[in-house]
Structures are given as C-alpha cells and as structure tokens.
N, C-alpha and C. Protein backbone atom coordinates (compact mmCIF):
# COMPACT_ATOMS: atom_id res chain seq x y z
N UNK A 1 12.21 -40.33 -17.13
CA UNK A 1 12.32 -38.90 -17.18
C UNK A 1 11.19 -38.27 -18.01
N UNK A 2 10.51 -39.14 -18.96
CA UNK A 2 9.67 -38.57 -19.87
C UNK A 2 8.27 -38.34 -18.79
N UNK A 3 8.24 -39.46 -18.20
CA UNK A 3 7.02 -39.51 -17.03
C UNK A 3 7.00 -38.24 -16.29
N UNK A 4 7.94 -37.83 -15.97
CA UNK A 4 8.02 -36.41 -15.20
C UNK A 4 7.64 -35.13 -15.71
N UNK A 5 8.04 -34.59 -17.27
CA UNK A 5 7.73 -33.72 -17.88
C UNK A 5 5.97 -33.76 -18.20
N UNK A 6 5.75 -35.31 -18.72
CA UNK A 6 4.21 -35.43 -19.10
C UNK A 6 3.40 -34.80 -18.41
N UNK A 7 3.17 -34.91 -17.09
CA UNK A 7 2.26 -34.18 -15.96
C UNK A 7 2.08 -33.13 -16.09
N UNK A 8 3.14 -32.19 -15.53
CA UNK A 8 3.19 -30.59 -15.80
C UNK A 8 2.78 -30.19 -17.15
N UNK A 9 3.55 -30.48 -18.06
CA UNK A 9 2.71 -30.25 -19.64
C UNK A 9 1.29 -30.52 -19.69
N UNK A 10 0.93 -31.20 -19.70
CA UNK A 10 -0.29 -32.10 -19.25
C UNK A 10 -1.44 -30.65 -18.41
N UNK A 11 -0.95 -30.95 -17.60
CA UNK A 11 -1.26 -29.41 -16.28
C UNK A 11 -1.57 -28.42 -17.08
N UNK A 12 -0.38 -27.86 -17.34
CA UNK A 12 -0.22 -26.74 -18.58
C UNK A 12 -1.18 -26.63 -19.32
N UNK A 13 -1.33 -27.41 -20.07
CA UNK A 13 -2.59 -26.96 -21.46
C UNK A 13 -3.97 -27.46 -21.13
N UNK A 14 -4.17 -28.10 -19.79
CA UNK A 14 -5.67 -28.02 -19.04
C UNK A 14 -5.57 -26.75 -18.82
N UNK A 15 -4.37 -26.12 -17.86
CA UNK A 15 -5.42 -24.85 -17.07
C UNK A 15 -5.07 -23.75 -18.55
N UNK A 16 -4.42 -23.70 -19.45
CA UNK A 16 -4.43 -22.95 -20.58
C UNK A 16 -5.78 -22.82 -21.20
N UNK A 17 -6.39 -24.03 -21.48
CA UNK A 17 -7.43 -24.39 -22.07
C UNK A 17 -8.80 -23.57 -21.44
N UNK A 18 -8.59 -24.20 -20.10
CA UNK A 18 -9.47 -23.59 -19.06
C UNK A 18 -9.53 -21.81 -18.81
N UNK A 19 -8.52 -21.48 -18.77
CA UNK A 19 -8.31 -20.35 -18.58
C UNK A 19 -8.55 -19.57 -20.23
N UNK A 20 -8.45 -20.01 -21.18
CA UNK A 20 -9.20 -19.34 -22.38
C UNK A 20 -10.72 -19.28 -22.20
N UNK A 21 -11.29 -20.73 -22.11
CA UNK A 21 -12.40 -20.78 -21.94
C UNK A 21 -12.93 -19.57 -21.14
N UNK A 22 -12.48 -19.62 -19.49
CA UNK A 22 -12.77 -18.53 -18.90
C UNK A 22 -13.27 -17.70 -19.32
N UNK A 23 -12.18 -16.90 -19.71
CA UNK A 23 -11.99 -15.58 -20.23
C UNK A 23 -12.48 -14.95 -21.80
N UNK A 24 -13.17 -16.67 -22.57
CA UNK A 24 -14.34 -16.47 -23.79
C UNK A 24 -15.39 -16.09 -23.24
N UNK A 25 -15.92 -16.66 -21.86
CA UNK A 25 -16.82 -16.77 -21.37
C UNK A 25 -17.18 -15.22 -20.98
N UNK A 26 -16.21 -14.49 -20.22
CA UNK A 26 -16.62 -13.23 -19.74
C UNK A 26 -16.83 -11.97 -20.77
N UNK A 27 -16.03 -12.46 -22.18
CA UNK A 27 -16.36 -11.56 -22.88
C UNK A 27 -18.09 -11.19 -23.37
N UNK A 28 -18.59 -12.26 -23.21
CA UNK A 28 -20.32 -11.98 -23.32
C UNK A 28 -20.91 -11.34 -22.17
N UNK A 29 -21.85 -10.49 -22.08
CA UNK A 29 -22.24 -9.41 -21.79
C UNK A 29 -23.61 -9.98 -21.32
N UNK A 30 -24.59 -10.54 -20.49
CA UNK A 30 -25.71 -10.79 -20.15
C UNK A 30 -27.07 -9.84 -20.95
N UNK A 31 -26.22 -8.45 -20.79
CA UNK A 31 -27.74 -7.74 -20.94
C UNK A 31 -28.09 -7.64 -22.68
N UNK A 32 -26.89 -8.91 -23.07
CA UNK A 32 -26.96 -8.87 -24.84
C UNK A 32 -28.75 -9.39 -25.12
N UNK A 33 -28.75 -10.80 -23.87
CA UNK A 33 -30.02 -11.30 -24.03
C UNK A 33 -31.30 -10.33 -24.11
N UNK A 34 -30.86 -9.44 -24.15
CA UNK A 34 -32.07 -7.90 -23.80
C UNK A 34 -32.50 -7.73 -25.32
N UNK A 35 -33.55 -7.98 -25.65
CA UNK A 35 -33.81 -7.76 -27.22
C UNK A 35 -34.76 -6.40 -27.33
N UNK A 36 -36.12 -6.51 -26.77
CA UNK A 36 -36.85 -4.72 -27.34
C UNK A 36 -37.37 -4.92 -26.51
N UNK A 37 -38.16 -3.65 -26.06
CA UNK A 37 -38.98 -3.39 -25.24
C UNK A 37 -39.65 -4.45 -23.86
N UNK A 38 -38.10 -4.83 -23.38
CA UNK A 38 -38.28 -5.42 -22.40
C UNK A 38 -38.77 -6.81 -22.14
N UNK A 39 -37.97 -7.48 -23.77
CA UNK A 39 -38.16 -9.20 -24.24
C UNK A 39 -37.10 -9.56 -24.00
N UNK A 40 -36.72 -10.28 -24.25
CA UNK A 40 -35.31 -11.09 -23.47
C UNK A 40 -35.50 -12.54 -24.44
N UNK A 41 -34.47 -13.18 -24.59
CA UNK A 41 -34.29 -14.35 -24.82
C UNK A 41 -34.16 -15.51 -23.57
N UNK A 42 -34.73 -16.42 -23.87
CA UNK A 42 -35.18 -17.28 -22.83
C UNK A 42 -36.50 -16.70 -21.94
N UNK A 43 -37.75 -15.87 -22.62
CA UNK A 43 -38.89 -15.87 -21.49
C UNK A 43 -39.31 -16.34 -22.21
N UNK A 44 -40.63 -16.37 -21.35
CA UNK A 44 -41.89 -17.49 -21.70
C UNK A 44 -42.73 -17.46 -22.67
N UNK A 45 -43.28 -18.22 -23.30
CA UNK A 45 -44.17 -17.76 -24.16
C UNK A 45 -45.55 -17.02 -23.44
N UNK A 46 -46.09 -17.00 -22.53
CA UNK A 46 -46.98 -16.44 -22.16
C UNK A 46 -46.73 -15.26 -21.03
N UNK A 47 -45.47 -15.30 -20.76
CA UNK A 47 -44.53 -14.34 -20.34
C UNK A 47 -44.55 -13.01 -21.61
N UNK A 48 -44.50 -13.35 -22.83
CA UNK A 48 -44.04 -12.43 -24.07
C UNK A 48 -45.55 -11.73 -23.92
N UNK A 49 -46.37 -12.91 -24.09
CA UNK A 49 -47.85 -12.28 -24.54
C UNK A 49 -48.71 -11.08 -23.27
N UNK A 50 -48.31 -11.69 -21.91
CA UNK A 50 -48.33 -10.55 -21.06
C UNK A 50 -47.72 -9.41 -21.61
N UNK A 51 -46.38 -9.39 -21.27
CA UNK A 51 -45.68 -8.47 -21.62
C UNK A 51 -46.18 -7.31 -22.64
N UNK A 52 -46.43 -8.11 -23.79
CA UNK A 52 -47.15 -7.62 -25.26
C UNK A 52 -48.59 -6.95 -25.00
N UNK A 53 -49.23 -7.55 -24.08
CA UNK A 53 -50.39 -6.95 -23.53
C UNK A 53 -50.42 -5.09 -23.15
N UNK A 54 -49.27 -5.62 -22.06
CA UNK A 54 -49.31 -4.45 -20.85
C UNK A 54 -48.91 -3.53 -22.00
N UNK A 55 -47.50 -3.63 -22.80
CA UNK A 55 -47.08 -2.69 -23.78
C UNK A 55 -47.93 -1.80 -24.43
N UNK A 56 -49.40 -2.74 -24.93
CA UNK A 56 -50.15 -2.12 -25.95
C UNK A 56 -51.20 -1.79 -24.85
N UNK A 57 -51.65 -1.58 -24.13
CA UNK A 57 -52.31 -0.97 -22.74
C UNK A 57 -51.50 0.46 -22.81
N UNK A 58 -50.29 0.60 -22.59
CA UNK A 58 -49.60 1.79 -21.98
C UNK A 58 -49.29 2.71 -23.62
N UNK A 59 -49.86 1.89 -24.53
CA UNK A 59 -49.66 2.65 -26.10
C UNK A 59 -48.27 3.16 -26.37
N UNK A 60 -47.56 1.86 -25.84
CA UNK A 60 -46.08 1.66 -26.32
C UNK A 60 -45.62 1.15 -27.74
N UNK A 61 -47.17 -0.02 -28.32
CA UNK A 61 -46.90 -1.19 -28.86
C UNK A 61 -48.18 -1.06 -29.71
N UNK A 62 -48.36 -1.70 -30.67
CA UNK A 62 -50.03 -1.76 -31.38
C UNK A 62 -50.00 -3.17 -32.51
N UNK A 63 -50.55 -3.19 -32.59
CA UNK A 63 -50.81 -4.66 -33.53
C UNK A 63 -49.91 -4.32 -34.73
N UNK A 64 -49.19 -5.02 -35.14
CA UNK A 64 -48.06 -4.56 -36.45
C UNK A 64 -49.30 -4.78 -37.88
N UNK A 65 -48.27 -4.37 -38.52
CA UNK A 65 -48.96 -3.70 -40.18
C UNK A 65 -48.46 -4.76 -41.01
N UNK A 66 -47.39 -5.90 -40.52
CA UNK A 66 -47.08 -6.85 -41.08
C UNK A 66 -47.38 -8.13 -40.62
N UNK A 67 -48.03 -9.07 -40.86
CA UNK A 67 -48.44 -10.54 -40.42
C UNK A 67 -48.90 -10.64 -39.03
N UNK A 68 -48.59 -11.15 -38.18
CA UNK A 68 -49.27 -11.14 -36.50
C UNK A 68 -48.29 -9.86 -36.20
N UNK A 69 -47.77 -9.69 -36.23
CA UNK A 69 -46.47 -8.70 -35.46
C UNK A 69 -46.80 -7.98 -34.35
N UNK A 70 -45.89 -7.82 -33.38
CA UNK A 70 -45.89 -6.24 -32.68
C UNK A 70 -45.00 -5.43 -33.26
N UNK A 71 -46.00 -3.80 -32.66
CA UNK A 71 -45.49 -2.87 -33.62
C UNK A 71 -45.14 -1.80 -33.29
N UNK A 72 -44.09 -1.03 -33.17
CA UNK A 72 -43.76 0.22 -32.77
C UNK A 72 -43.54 1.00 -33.51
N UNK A 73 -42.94 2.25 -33.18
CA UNK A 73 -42.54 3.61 -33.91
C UNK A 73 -41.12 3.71 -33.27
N UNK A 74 -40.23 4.07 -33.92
CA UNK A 74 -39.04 4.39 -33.31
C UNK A 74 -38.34 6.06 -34.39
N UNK A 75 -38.64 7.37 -33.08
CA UNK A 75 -37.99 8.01 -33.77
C UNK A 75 -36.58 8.49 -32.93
N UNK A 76 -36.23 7.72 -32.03
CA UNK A 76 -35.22 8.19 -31.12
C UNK A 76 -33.82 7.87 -31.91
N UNK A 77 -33.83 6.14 -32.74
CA UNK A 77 -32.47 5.92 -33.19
C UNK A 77 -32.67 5.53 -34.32
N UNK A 78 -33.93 6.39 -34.99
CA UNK A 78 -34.02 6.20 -36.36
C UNK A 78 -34.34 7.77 -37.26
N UNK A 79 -33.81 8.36 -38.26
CA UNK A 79 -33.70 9.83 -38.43
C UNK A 79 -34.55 9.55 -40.16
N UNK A 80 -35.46 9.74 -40.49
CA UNK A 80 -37.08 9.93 -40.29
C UNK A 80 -36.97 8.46 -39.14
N UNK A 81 -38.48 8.95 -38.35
CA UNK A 81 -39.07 7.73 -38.50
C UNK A 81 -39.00 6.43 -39.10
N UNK A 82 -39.04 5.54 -38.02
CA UNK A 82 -38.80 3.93 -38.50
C UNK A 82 -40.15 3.41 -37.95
N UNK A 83 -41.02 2.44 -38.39
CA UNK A 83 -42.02 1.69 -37.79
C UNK A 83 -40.91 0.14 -37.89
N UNK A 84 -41.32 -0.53 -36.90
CA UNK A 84 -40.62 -1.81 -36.20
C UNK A 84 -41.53 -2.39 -36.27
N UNK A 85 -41.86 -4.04 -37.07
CA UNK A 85 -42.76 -5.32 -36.60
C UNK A 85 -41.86 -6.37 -36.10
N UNK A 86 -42.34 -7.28 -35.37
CA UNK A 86 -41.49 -8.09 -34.44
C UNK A 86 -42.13 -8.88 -34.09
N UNK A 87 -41.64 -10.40 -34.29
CA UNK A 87 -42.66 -11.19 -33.25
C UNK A 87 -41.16 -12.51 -33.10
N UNK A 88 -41.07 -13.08 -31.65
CA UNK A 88 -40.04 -14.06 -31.97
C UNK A 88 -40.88 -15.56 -32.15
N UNK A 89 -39.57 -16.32 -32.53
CA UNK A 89 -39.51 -17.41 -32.69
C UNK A 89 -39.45 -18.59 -31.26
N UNK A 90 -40.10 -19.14 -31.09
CA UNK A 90 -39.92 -19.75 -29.71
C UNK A 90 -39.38 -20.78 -30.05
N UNK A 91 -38.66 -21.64 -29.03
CA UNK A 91 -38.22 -23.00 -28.87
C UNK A 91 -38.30 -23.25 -27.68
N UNK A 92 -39.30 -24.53 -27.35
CA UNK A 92 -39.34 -25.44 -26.14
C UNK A 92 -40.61 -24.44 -25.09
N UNK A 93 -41.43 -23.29 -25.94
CA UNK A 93 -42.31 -22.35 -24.97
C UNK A 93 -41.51 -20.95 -24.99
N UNK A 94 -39.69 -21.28 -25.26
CA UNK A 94 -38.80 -20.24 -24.77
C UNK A 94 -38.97 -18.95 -26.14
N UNK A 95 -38.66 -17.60 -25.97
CA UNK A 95 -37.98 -17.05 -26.69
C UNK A 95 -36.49 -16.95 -27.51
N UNK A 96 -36.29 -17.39 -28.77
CA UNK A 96 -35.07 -18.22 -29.57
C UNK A 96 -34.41 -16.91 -30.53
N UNK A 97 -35.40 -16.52 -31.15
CA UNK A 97 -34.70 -15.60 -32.37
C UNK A 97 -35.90 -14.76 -32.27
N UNK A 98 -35.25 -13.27 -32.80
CA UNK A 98 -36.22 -12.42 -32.84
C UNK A 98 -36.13 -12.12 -34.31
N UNK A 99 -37.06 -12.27 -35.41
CA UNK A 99 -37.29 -11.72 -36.42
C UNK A 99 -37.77 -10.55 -36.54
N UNK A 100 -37.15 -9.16 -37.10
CA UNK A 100 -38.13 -8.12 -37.09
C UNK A 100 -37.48 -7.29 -38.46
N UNK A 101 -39.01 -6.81 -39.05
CA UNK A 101 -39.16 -5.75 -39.94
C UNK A 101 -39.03 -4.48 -39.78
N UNK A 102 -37.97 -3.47 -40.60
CA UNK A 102 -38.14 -1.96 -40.48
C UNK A 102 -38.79 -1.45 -41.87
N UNK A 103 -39.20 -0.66 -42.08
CA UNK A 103 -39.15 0.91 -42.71
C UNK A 103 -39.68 1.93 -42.17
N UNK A 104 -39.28 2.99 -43.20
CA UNK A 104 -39.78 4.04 -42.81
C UNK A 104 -41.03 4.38 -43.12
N UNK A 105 -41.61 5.64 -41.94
CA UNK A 105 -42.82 5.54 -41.42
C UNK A 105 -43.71 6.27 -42.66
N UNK A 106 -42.83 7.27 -43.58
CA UNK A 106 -43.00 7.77 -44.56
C UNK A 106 -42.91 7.63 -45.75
N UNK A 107 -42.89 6.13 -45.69
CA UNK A 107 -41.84 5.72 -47.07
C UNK A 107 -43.41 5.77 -48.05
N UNK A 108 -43.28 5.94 -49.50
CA UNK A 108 -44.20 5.90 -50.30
C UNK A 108 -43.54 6.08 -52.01
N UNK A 109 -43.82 5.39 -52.68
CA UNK A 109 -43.55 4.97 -53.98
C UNK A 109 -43.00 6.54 -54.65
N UNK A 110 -43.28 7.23 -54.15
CA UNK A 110 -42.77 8.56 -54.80
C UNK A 110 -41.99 9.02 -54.23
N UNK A 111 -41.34 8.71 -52.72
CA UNK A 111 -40.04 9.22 -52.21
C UNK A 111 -39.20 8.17 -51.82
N UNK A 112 -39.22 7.21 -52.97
CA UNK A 112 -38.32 6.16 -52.26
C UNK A 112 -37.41 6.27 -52.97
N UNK A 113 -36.81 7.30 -53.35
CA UNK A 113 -35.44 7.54 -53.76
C UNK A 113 -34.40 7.87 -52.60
N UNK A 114 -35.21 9.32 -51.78
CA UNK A 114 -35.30 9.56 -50.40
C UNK A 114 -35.34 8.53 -49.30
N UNK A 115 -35.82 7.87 -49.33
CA UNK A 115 -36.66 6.88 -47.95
C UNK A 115 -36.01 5.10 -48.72
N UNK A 116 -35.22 4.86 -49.06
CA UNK A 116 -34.78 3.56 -49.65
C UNK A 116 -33.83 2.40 -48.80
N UNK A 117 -34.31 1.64 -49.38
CA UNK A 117 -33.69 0.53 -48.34
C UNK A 117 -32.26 0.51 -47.93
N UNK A 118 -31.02 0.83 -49.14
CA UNK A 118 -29.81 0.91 -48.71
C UNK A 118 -29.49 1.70 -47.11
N UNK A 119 -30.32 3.58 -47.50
CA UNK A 119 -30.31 4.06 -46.25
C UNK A 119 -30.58 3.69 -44.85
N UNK A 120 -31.92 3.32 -45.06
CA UNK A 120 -32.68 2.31 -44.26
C UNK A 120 -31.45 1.29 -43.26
N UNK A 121 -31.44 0.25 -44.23
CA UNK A 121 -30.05 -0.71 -43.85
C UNK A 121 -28.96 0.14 -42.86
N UNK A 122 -28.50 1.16 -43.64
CA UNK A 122 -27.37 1.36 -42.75
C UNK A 122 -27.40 1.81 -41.57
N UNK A 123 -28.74 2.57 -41.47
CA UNK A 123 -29.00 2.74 -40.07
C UNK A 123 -29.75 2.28 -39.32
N UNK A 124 -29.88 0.73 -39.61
CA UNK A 124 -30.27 -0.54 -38.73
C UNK A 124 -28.93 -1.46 -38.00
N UNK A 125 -27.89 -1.20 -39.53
CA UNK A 125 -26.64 -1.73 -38.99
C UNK A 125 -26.11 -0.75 -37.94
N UNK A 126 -26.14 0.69 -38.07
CA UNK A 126 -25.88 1.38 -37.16
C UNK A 126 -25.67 0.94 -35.94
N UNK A 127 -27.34 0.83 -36.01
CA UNK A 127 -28.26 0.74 -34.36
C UNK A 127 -27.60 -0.77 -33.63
N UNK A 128 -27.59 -1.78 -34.54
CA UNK A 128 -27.05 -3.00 -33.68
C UNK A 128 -25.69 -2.73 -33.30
N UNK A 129 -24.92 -1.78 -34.40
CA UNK A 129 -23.04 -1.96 -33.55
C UNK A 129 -23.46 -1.29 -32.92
N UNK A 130 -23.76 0.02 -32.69
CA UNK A 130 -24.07 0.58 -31.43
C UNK A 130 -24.34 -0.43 -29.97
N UNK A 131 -25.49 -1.10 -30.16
CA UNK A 131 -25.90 -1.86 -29.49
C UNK A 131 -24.82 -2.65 -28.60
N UNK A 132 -24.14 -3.63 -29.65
CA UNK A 132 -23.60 -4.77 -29.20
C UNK A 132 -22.42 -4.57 -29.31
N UNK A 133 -21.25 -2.72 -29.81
CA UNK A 133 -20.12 -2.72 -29.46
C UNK A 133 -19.35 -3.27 -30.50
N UNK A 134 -20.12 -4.09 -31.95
CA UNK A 134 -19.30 -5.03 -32.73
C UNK A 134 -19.39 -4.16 -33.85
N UNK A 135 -18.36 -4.94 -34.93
CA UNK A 135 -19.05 -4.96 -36.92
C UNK A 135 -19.90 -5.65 -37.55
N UNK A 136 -20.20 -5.93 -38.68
CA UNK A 136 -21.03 -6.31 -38.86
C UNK A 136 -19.71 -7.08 -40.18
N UNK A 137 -20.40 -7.82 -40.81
CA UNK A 137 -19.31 -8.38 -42.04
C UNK A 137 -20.11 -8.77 -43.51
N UNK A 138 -19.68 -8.05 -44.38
CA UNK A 138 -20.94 -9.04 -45.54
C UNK A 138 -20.71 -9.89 -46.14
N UNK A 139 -21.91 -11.02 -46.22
CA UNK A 139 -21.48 -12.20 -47.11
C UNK A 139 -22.40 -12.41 -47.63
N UNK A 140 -22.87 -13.56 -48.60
CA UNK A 140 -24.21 -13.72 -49.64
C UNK A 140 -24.63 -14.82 -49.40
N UNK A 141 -26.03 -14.84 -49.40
CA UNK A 141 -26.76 -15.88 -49.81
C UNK A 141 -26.18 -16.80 -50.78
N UNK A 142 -26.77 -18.26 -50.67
CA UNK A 142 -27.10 -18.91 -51.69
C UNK A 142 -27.84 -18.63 -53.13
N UNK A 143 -28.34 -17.78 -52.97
CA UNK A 143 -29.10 -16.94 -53.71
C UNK A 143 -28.56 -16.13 -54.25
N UNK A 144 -27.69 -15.64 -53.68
CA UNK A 144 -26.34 -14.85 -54.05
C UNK A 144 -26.68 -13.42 -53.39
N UNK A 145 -27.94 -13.01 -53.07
CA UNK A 145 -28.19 -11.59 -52.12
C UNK A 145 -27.70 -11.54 -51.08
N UNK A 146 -26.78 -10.47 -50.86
CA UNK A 146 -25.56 -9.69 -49.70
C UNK A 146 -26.75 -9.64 -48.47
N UNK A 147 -26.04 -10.20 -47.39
CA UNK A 147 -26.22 -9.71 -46.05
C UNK A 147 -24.97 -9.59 -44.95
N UNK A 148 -25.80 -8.50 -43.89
CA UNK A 148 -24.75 -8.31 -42.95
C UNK A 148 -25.01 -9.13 -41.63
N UNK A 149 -23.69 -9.75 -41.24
CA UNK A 149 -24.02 -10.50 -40.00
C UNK A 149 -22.85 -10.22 -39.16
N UNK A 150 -23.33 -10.16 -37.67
CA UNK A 150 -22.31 -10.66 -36.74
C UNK A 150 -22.62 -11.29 -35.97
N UNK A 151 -21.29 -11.87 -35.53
CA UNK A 151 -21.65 -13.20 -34.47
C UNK A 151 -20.48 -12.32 -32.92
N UNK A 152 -21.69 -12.69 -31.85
CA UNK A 152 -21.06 -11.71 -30.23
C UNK A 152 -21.57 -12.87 -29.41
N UNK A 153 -20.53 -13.32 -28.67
CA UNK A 153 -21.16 -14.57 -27.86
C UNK A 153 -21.43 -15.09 -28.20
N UNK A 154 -23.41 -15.87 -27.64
CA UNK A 154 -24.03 -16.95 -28.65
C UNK A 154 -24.85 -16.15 -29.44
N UNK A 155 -24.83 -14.97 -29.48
CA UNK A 155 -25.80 -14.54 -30.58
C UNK A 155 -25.24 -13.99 -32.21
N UNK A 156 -26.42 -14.49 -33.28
CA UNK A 156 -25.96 -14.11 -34.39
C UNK A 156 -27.10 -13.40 -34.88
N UNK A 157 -26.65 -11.73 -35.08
CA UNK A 157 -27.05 -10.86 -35.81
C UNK A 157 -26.90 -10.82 -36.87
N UNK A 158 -27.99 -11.36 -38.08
CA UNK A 158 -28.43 -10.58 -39.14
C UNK A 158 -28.93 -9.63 -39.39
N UNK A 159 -28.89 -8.97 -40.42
CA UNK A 159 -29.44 -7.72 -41.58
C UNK A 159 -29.53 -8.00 -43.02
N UNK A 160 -30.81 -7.66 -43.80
CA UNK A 160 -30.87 -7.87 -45.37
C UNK A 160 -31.80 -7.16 -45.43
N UNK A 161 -32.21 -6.61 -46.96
CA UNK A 161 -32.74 -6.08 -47.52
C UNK A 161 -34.10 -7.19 -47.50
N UNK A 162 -35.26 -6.49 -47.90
CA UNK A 162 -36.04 -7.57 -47.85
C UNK A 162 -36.50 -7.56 -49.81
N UNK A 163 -37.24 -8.76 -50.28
CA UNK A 163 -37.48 -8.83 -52.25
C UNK A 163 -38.72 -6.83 -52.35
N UNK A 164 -39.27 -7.04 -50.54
CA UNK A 164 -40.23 -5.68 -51.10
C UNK A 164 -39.05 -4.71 -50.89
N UNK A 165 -39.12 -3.45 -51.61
CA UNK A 165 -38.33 -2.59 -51.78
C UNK A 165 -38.17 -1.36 -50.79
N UNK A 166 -39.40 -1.44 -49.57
CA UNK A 166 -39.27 -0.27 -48.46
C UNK A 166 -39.00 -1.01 -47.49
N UNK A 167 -38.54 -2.17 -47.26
CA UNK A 167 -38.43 -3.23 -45.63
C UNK A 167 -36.82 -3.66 -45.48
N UNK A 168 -36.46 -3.27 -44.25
CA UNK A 168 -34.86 -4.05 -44.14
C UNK A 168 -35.44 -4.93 -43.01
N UNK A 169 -35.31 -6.47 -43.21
CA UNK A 169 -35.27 -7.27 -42.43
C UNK A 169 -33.87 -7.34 -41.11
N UNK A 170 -34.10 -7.96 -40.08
CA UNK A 170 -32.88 -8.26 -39.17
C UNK A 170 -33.77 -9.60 -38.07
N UNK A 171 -32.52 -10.30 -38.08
CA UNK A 171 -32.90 -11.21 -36.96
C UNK A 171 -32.01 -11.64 -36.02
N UNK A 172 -32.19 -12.00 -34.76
CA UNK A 172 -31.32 -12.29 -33.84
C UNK A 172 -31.52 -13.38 -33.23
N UNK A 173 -30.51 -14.39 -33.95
CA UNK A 173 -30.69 -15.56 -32.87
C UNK A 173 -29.85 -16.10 -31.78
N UNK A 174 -29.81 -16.59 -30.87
CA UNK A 174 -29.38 -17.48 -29.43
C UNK A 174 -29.07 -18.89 -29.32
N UNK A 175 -28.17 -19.07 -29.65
CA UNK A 175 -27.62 -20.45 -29.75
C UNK A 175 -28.04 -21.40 -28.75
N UNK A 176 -28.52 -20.64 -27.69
CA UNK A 176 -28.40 -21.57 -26.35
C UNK A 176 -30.00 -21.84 -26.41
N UNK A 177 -30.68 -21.15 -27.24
CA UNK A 177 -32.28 -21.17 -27.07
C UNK A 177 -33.05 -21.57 -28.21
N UNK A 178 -31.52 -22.14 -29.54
CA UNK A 178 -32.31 -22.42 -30.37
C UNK A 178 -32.77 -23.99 -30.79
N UNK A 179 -33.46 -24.10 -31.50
CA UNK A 179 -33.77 -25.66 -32.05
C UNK A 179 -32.30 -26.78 -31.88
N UNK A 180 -32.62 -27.84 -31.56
CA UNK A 180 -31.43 -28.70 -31.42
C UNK A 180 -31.74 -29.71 -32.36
C-alpha cells in the first residue's frame, strides 16, 4: 500500500517543483538585459565598439572624463544634469557587468553642499527602481561602507558612493554572462 501512495507524491512535488521553477522563470523580464544606449548583456565585444562608434558619430556619446569610458549627459532622468561614464566588463568576448560612474555636470568644490553625493545617490537609486520595478536594500561592505543592492532575476544591481566625494558609482551584473 505504501508503493501506491509513493508515485503520486512522488508526481506531486516534481510537477510542484517544476511548476515553481516555471513561474521563477517568467517573472524575469528579457528587456532587463537592456543596459544604455542600446548595449545589452551578452553582445559582442566588437559588437559594443561598433555600437560605441556609431553613438559618438551621431554625438550621442563622447570619450568619458573618467579612465577609457563612454560618456554621456543625461538631463531627462537626472534634475541638474548628470554626466554618465561607462564601459562594461566582458566575459568570454561577451558583455557581463556594466560598471558606470555618475555626477553632476555642475558639481564643483564650492557647491557641493548643493550638488553632493547622498543627493546624487538617491536619484540613481531612483532611476534603477524605476527601471527594474524593484527596491533596493542596504548592506555594508567589508570595509564597513553602506551600499544599495538589488537582486531581479539574474541580475544584481549595485549603488555606492564612490572614496571621491562628487561620483556615485553603480554596477550591473548577469549571472548568466559572468566569470565561472
């Protein structure tokens, strides 16, 4: 009699299992892989650098003000002015994590009382729940410095302050695209 129940139970918490899975699965959103100006996670590396080309051709994009970077202006979802540097991280040729720098476009040692990173921050965190529909949660470094992260699907959104005092860092990485 025990032989009889085993099966169906058995049954049971496969298609349970299965049917969570499912339905983890649909909660991710494809166009999450959509990172800026028309980069994506998983293109090519010489896919990006086209891309990066045509951008700075059409004077979308310009050589960033920080390390190799690309560089924009964003005043649509940023209230002053935000300048954006960006360059990702590849794995395997692919696009993996996008590291990118904000401040503001005005920021200067005499109005950074005005123009300061806390503000800064919050309306970077803004811009990603907006984005991705989520919260954000804070926890600390090893170091013990607060950051905000969320995790949506396979991606995990960070936010931190950066040691210079006008830059909020954020990065986004892809589980499926990163280092193994």
């Amino acid at each position: 009699m025990k032989k009889k129940f085993r099966i169906p139970v058995f049954a049971l918490v496969v298609i349970s299992i299965f049917s969570f899975y499912k339905c983890d699965q649909t909660k991710y959103d494809k166009s999450y892989d959509e990172l800026v100006k028309g980069l994506y996670f998983g293109m090519e590396r010489q896919a990006f650098f086209d891309h990066c080309w045509e951008l700075n051709q059409n004077g979308e994009t310009q050589h960033g003000t920080i390390d190799n970077n690309v560089m924009y202006m964003d005043s649509v979802n940023f209230d002053p002015k935000v300048v954006i540097n960006f360059y990702p991280d590849f794995n395997e040729d692919k696009i993996s994590k996008m590291p990118m720098s904000f401040y503001f476009h005005g920021w200067a040692p005499w109005n950074k009382d005005k123009l300061n990173q806390d503000i800064l921050a919050n309306q970077v965190i803004k811009l990603f729940e907006k984005r991705y529909e989520a919260s954000f949660e804070e926890r600390k470094a090893p170091n013990g410095r607060p950051f905000q992260v969320m995790f949506i699907g396979p991606l995990m959104v960070r936010v931190y302050n950066d040691v210079d005092e006008m830059i909020v860092k954020a990065d986004i990485t892809h589980k499926y695209f990163k280092e193994k």
